[in-house]
C-alpha atoms as a PDB file:
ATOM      1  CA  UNK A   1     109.057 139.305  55.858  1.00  0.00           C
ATOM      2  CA  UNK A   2     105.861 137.571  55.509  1.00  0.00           C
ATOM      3  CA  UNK A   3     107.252 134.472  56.346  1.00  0.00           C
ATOM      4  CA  UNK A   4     108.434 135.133  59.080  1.00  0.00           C
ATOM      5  CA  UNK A   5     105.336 136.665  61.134  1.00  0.00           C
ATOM      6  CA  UNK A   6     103.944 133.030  61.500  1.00  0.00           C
ATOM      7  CA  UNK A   7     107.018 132.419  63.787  1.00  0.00           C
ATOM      8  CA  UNK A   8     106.556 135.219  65.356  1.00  0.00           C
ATOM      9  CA  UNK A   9     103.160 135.165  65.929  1.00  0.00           C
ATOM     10  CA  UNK A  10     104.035 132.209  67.945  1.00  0.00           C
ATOM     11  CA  UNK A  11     106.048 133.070  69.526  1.00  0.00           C
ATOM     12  CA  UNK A  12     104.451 135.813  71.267  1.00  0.00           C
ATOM     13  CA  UNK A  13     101.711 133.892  72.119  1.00  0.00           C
ATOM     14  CA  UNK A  14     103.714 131.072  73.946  1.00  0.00           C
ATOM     15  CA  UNK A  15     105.778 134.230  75.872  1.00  0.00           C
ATOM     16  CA  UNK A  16     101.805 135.610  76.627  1.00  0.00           C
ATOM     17  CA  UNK A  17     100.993 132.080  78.138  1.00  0.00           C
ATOM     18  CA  UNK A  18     104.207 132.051  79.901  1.00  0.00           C
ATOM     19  CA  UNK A  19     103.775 135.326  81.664  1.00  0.00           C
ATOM     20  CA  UNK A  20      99.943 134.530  82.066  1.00  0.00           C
ATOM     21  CA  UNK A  21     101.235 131.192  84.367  1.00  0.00           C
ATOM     22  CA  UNK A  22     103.790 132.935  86.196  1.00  0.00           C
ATOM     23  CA  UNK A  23     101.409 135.649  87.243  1.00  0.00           C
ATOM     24  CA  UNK A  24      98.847 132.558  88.314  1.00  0.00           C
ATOM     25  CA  UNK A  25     101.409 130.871  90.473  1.00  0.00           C
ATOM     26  CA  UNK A  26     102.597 133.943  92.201  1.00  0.00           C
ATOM     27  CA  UNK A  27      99.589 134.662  93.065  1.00  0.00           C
ATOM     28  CA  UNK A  28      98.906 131.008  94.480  1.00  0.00           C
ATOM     29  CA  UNK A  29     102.638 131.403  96.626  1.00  0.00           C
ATOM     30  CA  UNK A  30     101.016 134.919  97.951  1.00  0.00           C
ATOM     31  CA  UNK A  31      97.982 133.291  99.250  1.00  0.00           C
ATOM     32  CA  UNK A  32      99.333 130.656 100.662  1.00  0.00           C
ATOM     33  CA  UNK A  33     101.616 132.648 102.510  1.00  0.00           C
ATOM     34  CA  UNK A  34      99.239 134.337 104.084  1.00  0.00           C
ATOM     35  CA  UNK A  35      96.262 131.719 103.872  1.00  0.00           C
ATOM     36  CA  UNK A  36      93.580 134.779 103.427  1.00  0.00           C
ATOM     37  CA  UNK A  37      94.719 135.735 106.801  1.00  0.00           C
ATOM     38  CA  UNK A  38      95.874 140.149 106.542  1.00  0.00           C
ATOM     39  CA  UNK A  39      96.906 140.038 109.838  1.00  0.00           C
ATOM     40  CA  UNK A  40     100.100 139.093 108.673  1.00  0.00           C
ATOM     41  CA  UNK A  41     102.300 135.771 109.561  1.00  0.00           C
ATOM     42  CA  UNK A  42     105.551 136.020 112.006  1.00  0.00           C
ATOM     43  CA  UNK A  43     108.949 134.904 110.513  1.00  0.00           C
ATOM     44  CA  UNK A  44     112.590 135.073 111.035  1.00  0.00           C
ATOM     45  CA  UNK A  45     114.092 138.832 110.906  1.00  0.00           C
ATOM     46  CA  UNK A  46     116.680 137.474 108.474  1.00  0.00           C
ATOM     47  CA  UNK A  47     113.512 136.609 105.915  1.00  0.00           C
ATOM     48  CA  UNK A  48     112.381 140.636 106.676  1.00  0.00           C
ATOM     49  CA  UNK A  49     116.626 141.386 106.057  1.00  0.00           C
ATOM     50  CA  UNK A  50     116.248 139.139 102.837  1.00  0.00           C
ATOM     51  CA  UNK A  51     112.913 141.330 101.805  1.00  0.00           C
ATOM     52  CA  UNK A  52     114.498 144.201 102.323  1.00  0.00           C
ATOM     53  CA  UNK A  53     117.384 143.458 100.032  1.00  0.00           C
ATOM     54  CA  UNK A  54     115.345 142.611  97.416  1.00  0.00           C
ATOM     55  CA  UNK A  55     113.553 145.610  97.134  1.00  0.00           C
ATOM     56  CA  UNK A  56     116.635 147.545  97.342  1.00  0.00           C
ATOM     57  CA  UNK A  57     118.055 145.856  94.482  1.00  0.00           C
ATOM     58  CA  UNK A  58     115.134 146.696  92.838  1.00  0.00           C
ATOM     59  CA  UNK A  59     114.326 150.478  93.147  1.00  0.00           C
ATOM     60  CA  UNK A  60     118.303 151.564  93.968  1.00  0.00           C
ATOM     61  CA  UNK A  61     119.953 149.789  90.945  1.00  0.00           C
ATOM     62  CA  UNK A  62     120.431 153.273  89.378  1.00  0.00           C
ATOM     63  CA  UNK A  63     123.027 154.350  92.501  1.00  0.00           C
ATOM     64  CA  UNK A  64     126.116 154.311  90.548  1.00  0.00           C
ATOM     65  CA  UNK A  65     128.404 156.956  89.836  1.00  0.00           C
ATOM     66  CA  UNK A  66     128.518 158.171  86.123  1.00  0.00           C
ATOM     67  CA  UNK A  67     132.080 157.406  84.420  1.00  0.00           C
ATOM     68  CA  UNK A  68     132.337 157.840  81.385  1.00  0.00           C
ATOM     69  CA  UNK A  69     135.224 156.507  78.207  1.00  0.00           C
ATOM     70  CA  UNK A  70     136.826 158.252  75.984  1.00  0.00           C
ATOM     71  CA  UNK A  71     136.926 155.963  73.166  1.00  0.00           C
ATOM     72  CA  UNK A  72     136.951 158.550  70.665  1.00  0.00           C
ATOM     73  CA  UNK A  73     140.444 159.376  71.710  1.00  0.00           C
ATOM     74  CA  UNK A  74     141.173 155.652  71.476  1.00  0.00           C
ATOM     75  CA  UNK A  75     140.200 155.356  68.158  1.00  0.00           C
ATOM     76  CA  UNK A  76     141.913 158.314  66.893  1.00  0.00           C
ATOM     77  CA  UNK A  77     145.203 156.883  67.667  1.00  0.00           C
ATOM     78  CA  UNK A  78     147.568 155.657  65.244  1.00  0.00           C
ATOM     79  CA  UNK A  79     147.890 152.065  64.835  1.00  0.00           C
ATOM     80  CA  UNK A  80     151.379 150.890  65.256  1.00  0.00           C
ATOM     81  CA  UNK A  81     153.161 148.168  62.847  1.00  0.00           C
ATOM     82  CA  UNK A  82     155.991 146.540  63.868  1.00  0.00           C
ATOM     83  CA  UNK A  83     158.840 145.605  61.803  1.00  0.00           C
ATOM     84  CA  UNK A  84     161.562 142.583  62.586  1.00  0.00           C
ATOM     85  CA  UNK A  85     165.036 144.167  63.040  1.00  0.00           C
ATOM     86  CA  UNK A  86     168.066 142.386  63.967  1.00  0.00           C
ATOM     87  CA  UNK A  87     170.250 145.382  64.944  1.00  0.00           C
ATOM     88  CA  UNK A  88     171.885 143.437  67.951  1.00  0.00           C
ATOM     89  CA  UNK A  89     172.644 140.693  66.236  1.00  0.00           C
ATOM     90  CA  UNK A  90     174.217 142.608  63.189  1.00  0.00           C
ATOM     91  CA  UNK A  91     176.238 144.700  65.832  1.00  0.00           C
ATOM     92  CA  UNK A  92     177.328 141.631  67.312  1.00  0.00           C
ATOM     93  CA  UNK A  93     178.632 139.917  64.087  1.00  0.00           C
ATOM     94  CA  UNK A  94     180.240 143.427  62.647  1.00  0.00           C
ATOM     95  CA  UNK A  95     182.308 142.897  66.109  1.00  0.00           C
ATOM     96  CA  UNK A  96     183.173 139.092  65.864  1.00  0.00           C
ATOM     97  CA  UNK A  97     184.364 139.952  61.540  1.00  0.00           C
ATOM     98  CA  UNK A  98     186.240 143.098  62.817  1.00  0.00           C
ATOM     99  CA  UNK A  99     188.114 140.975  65.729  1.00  0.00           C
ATOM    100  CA  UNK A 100     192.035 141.190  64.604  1.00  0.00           C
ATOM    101  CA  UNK A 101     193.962 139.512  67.249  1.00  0.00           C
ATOM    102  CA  UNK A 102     197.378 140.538  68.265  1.00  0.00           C
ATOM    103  CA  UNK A 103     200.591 138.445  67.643  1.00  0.00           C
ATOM    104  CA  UNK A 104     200.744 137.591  71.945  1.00  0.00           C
ATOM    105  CA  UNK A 105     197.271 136.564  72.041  1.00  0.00           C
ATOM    106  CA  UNK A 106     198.085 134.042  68.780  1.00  0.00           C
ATOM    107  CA  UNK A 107     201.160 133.118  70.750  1.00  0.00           C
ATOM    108  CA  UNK A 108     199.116 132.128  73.668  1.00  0.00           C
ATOM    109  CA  UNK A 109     196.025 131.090  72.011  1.00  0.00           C
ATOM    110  CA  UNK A 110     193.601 133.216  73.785  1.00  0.00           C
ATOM    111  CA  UNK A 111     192.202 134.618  70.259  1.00  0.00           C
ATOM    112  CA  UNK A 112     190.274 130.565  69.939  1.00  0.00           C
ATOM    113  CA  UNK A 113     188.677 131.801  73.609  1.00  0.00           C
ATOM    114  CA  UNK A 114     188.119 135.306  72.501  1.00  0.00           C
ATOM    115  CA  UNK A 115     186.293 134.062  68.679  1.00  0.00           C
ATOM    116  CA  UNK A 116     183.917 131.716  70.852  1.00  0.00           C
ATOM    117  CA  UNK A 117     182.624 134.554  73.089  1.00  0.00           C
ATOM    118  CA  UNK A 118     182.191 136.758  69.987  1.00  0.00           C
ATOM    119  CA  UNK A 119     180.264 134.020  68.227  1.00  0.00           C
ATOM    120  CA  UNK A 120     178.349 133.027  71.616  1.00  0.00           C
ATOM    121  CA  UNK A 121     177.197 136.816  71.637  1.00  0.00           C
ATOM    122  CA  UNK A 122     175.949 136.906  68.162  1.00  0.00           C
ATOM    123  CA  UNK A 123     173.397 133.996  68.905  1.00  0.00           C
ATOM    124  CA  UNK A 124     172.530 135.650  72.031  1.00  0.00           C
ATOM    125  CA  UNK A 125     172.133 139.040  70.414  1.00  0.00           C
ATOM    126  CA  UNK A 126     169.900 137.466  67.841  1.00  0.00           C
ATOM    127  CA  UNK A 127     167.932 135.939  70.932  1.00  0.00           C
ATOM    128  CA  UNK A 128     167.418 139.086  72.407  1.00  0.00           C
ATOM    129  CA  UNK A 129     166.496 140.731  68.738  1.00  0.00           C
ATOM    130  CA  UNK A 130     163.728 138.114  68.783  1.00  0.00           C
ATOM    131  CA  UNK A 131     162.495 138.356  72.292  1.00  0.00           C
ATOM    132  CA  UNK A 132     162.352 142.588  71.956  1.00  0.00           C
ATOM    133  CA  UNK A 133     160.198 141.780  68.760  1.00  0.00           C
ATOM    134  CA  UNK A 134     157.765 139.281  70.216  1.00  0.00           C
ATOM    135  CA  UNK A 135     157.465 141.957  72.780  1.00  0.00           C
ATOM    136  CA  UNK A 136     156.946 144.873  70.967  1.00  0.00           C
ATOM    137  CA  UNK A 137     154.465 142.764  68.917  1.00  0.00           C
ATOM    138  CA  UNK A 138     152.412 141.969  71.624  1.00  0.00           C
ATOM    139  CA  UNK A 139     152.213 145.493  72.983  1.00  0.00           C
ATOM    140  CA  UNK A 140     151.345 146.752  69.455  1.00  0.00           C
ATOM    141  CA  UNK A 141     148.675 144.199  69.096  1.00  0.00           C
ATOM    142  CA  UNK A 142     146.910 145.182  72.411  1.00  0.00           C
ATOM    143  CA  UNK A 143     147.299 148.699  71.313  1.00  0.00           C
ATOM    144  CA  UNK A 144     145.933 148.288  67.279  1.00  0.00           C
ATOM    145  CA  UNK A 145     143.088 145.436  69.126  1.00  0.00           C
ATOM    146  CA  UNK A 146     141.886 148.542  71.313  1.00  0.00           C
ATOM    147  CA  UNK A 147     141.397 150.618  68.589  1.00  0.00           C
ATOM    148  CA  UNK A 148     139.841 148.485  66.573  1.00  0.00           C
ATOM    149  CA  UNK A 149     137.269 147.578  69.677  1.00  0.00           C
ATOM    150  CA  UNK A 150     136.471 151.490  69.635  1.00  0.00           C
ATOM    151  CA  UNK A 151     135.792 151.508  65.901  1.00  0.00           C
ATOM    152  CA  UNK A 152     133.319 148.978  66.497  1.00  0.00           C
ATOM    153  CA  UNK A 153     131.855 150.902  69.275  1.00  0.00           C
ATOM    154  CA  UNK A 154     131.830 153.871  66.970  1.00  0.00           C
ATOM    155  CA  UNK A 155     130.307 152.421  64.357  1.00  0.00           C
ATOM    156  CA  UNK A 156     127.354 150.358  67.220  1.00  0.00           C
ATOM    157  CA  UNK A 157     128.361 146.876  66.079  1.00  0.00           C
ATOM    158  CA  UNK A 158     125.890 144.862  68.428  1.00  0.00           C
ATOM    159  CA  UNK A 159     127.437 142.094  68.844  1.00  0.00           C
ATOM    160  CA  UNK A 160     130.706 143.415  69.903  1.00  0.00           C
ATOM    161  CA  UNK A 161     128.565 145.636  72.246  1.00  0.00           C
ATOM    162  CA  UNK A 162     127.087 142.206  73.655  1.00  0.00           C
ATOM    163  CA  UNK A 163     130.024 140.771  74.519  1.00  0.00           C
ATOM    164  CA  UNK A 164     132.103 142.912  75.866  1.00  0.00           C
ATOM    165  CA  UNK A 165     129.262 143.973  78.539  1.00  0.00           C
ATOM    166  CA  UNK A 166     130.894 142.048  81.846  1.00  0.00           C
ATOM    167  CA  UNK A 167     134.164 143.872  81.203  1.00  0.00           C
ATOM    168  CA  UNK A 168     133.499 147.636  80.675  1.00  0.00           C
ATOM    169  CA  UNK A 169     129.918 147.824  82.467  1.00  0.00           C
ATOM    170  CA  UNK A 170     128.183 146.495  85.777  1.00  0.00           C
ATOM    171  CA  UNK A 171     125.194 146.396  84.206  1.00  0.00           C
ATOM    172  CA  UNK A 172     124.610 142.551  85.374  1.00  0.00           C
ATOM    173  CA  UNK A 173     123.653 143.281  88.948  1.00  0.00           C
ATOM    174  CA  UNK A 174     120.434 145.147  87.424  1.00  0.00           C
ATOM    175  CA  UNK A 175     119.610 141.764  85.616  1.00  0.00           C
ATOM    176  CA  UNK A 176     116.892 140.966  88.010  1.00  0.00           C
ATOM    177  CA  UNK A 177     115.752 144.045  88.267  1.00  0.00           C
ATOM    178  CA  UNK A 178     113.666 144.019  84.242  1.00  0.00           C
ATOM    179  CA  UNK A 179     111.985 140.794  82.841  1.00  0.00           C
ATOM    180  CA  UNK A 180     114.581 140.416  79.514  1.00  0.00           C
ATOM    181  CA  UNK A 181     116.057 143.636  77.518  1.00  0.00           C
ATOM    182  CA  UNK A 182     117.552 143.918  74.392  1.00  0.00           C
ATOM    183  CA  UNK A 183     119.827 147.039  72.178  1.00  0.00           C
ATOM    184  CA  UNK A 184     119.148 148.297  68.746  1.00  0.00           C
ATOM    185  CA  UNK A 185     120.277 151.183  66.594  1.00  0.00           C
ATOM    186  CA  UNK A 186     117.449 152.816  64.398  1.00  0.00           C
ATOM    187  CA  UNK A 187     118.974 155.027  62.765  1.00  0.00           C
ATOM    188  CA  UNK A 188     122.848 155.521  61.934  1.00  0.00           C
ATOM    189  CA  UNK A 189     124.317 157.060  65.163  1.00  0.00           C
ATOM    190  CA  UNK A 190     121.668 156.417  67.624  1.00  0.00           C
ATOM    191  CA  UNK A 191     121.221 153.524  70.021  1.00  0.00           C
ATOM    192  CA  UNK A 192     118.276 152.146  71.697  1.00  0.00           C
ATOM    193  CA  UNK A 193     117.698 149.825  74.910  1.00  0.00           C
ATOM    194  CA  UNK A 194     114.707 147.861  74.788  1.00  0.00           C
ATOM    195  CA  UNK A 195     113.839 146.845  78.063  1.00  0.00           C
ATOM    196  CA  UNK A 196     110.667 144.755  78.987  1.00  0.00           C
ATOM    197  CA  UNK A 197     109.709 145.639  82.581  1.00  0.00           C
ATOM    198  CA  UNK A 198     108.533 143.106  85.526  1.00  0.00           C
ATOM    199  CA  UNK A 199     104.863 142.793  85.855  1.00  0.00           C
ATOM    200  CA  UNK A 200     103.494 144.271  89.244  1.00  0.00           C
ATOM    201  CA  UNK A 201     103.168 140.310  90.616  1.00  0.00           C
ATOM    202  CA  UNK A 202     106.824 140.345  90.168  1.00  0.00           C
ATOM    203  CA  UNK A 203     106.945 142.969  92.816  1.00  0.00           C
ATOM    204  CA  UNK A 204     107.241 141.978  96.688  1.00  0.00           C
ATOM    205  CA  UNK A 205     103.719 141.473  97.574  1.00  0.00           C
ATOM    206  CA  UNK A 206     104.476 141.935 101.626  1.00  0.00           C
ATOM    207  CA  UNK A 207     105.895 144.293 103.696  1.00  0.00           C
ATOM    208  CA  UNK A 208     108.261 143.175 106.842  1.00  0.00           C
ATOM    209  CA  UNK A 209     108.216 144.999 110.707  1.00  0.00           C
ATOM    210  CA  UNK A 210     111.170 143.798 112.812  1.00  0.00           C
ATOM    211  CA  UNK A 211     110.156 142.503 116.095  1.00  0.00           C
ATOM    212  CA  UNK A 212     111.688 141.903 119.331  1.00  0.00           C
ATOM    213  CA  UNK A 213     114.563 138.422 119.658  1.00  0.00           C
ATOM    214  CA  UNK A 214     114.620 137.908 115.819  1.00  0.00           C
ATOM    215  CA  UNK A 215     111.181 137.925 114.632  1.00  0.00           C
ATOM    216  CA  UNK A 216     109.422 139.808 112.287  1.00  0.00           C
ATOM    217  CA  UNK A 217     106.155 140.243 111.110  1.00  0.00           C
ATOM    218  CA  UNK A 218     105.073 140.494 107.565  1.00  0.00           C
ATOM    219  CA  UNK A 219     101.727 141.469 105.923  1.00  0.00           C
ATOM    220  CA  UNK A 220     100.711 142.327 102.493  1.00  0.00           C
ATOM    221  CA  UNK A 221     101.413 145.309 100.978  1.00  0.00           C
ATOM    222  CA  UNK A 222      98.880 147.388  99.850  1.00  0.00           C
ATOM    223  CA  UNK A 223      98.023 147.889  96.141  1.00  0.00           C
ATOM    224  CA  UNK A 224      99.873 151.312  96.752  1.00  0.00           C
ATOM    225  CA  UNK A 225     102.634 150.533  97.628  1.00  0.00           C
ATOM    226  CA  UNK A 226     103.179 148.156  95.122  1.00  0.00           C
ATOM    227  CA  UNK A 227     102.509 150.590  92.565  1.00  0.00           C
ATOM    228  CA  UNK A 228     105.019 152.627  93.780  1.00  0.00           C
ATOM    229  CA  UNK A 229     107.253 149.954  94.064  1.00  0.00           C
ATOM    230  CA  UNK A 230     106.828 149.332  90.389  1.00  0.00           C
ATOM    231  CA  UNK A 231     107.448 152.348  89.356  1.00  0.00           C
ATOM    232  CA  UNK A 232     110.780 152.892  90.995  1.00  0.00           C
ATOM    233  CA  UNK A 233     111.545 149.830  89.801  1.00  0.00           C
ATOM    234  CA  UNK A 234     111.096 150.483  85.892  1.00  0.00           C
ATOM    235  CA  UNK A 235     112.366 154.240  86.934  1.00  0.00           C
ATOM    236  CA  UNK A 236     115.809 152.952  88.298  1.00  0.00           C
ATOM    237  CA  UNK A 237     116.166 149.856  85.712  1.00  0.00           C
ATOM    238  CA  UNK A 238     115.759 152.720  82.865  1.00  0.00           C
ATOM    239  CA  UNK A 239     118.024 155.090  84.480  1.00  0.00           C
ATOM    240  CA  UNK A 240     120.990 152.321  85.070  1.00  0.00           C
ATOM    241  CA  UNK A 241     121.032 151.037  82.123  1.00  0.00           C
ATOM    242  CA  UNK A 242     121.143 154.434  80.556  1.00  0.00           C
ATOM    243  CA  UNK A 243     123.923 156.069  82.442  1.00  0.00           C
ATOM    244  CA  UNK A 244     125.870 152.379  82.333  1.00  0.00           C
ATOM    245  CA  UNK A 245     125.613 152.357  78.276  1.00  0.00           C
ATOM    246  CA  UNK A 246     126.274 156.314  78.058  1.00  0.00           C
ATOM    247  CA  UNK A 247     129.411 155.951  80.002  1.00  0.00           C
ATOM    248  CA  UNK A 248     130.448 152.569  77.732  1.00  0.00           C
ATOM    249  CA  UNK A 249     129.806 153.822  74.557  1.00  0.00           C
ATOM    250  CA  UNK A 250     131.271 157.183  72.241  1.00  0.00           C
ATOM    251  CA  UNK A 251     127.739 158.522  72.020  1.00  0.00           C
ATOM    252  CA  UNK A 252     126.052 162.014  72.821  1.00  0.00           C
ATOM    253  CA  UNK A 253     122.899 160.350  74.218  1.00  0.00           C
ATOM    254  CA  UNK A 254     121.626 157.047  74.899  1.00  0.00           C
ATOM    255  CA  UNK A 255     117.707 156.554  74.578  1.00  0.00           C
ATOM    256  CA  UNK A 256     115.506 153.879  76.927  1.00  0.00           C
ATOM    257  CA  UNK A 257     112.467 152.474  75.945  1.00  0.00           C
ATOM    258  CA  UNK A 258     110.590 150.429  78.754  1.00  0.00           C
ATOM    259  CA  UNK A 259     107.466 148.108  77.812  1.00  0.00           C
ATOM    260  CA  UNK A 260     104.999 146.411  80.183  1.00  0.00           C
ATOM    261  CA  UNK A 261     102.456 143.979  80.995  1.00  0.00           C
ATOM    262  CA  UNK A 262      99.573 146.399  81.151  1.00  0.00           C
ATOM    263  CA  UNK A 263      95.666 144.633  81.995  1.00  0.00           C
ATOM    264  CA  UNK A 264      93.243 145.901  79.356  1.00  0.00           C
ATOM    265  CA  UNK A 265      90.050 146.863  81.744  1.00  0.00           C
ATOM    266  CA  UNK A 266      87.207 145.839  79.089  1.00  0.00           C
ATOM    267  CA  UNK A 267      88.777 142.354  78.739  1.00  0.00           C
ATOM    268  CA  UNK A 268      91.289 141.450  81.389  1.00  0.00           C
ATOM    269  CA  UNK A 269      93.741 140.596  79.584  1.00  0.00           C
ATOM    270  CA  UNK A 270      97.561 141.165  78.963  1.00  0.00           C
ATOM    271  CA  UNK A 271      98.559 143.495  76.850  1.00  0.00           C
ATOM    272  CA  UNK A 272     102.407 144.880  76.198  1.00  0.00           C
ATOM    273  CA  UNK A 273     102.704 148.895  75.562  1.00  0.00           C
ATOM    274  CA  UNK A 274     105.295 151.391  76.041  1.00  0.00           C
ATOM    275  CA  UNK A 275     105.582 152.742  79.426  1.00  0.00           C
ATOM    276  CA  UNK A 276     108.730 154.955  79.858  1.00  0.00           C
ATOM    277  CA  UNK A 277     110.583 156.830  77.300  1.00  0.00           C
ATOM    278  CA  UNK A 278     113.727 158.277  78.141  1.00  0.00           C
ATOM    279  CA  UNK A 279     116.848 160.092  76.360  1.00  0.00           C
ATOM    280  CA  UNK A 280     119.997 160.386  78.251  1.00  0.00           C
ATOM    281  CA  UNK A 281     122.802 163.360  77.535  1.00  0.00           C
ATOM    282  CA  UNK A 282     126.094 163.223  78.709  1.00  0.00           C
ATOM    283  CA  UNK A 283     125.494 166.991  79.820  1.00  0.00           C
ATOM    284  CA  UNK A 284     122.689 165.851  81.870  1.00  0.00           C
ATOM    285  CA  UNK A 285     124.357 162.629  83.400  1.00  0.00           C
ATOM    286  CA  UNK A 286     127.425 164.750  84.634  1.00  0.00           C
ATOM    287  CA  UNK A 287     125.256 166.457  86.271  1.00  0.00           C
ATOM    288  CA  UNK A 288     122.975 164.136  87.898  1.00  0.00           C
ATOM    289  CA  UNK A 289     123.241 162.733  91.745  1.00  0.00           C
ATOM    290  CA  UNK A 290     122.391 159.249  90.397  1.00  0.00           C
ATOM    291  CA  UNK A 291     123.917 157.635  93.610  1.00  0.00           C
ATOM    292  CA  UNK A 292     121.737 159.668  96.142  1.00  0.00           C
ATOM    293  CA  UNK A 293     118.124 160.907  93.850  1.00  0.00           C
ATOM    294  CA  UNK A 294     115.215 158.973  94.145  1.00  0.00           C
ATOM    295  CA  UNK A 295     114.150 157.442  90.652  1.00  0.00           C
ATOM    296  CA  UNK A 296     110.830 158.640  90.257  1.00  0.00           C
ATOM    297  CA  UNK A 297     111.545 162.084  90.520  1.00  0.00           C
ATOM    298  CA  UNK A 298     114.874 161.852  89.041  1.00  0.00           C
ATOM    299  CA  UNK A 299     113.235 160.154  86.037  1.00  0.00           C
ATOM    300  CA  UNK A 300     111.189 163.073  85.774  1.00  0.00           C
ATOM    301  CA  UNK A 301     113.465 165.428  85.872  1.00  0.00           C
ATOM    302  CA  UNK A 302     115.627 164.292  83.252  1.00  0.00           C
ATOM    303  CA  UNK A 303     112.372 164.237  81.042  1.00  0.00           C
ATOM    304  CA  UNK A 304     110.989 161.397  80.655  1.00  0.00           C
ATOM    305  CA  UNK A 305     107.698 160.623  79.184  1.00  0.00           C
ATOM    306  CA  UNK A 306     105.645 157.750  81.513  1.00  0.00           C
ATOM    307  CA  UNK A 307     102.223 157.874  82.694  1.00  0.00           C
ATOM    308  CA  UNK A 308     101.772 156.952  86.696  1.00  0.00           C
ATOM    309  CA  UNK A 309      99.445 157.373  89.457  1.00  0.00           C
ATOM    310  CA  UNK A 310      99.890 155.590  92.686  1.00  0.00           C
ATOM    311  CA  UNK A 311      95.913 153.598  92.092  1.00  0.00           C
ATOM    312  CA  UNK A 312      96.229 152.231  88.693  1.00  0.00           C
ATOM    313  CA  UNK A 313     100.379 152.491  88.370  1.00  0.00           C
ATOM    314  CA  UNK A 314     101.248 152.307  84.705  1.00  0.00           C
ATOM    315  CA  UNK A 315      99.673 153.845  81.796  1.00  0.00           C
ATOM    316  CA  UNK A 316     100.379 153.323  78.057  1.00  0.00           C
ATOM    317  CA  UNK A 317     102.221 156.166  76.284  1.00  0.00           C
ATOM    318  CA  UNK A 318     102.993 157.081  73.112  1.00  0.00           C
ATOM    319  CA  UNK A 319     106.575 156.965  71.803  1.00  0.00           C
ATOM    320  CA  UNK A 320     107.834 160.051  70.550  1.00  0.00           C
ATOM    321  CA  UNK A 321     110.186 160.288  67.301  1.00  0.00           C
ATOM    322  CA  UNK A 322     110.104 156.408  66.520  1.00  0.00           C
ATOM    323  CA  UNK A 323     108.115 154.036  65.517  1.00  0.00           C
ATOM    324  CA  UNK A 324     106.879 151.710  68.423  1.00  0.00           C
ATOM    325  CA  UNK A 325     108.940 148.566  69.248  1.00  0.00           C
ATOM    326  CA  UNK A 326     107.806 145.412  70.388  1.00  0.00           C
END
């Protein structure tokens, strides 16, 4: 283990200078938007439509309806093994041996025609004994390589959780609404999403007024409001990700933990803490409005721990029953 920490040392200091220089050039793009000017600038009402899409997608990702899978039931099905028969072509060939013709149809020779159709049906009943196995394979396959997948999800195996996240959740149109995220398991039975939250210069730093023939006007947003845009935005990331994972996997609760960028006031600098804390029940997430609650609030009410004020936004925390996670 002590090996390792010069590696990671690094890099968490090249990820600090990263952040440090994206946070420098958006706030270069802001003021040259507005050159210093808070009157505002006047631009095309599709650029205010644009604006307000993007803020949409980022406080509303957590309207989605709450469906949950039974993949306990799936694993707790019987696998199915299939064994090669060839019961049409044995019935087939017990026919063609047990063919006796009579004494007219050797007179006329019609037993030759008769022998050939018997034989032609005992390689096409062997055909059809093959094609009903392949089939029956196949289905017995899909059904054994569902179960399987459900054991897996039983027992939290990551990287089957990783890859099979386009097919059984929707969780990629919250992608650009948190910096990076990541899921662990500490302890047997529980899982974890990690997610590191965007800084508050990620947030839109203007607000848009439609205008008369297609214009709009945009000026900066007060500190405020992007504060409160912040904290929707960790609110609903945290919330979609844990109702998408706690309908996807066979769990009894799903647990968020949210970090972020937080200034340290004696030195001005960066520094990453735990900011939201939140444990998900399916109890709770049947009965939650996700698709019409504001996140804030609903965050709260489901109990979760954060620390918020609309003038300074975010607030370390500390993490309750676990240790903290980078």
């Amino acid at each position: 283990m002590d090996e390792m920490r010069p590696d990671q040392s690094i890099e968490l200091t090249m990820d600090r200078i990263e952040r440090e220089a994206k946070r420098a050039a958006q706030a270069k793009a802001e003021q040259a938007r507005f050159g210093g000017a808070q009157d505002g600038r006047l631009g095309p009402a599709a650029e205010a439509d644009a604006l307000a899409a993007r803020i949409a997608s980022l406080i509303q990702c957590h309207r989605v309806p709450y469906k949950p899978r039974d993949w306990a039931t799936v694993a707790a099905r019987p696998r199915i093994n299939i064994v090669r028969t060839q019961e049409r072509e044995a019935e087939a060939r017990q026919a063609l041996h047990a063919y006796q013709p009579g004494w007219l149809a050797q007179l006329f020779g019609s037993d030759r025609d008769k022998r050939r159709q018997l034989a032609a049906r005992v390689a096409e009943a062997a055909s059809e004994d093959e094609h009903a196995y392949r089939t029956a394979w196949r289905e017995a396959q899909a059904h054994n390589v569902e179960i399987d997948f459900a054991c897996k999800l039983a027992e939290l195996d990551m990287r089957t959780i990783n890859e099979s996240l386009a097919e059984h959740t929707q969780l990629s149109e919250a992608y650009g609404a948190v910096e990076r995220f990541r899921f662990c398991s500490p302890a047997k039975g529980q899982f974890q999403v990690q997610i590191e939250a965007l800084d508050l210069a990620a947030m839109p730093a203007e607000e848009a007024e439609r205008l008369p023939q297609g214009r709009a006007v945009f000026r900066p947003a007060p500190i405020g409001k992007r504060n409160q845009m912040q904290g929707a935005n960790v609110c609903a990331a945290a919330l979609r990700f844990a109702v998408e994972m706690l309908g996807f996997l066979p769990l009894d609760a799903v647990e968020v933990v949210v970090h972020g960028d937080l200034r340290d006031p004696r030195s001005g600098l960066f520094e990453r803490h735990p900011i939201l804390q939140l444990t998900l029940t399916h109890a709770q997430a049947a009965a939650t409005p996700f698709e019409r609650a504001e996140p804030m609030a609903l965050a709260a009410q489901l109990g979760a721990r954060i620390s918020w004020t609309i003038q300074g936004g975010f607030a370390p925390i500390e993490l309750v029953g676990q240790p903290e996670a980078a």
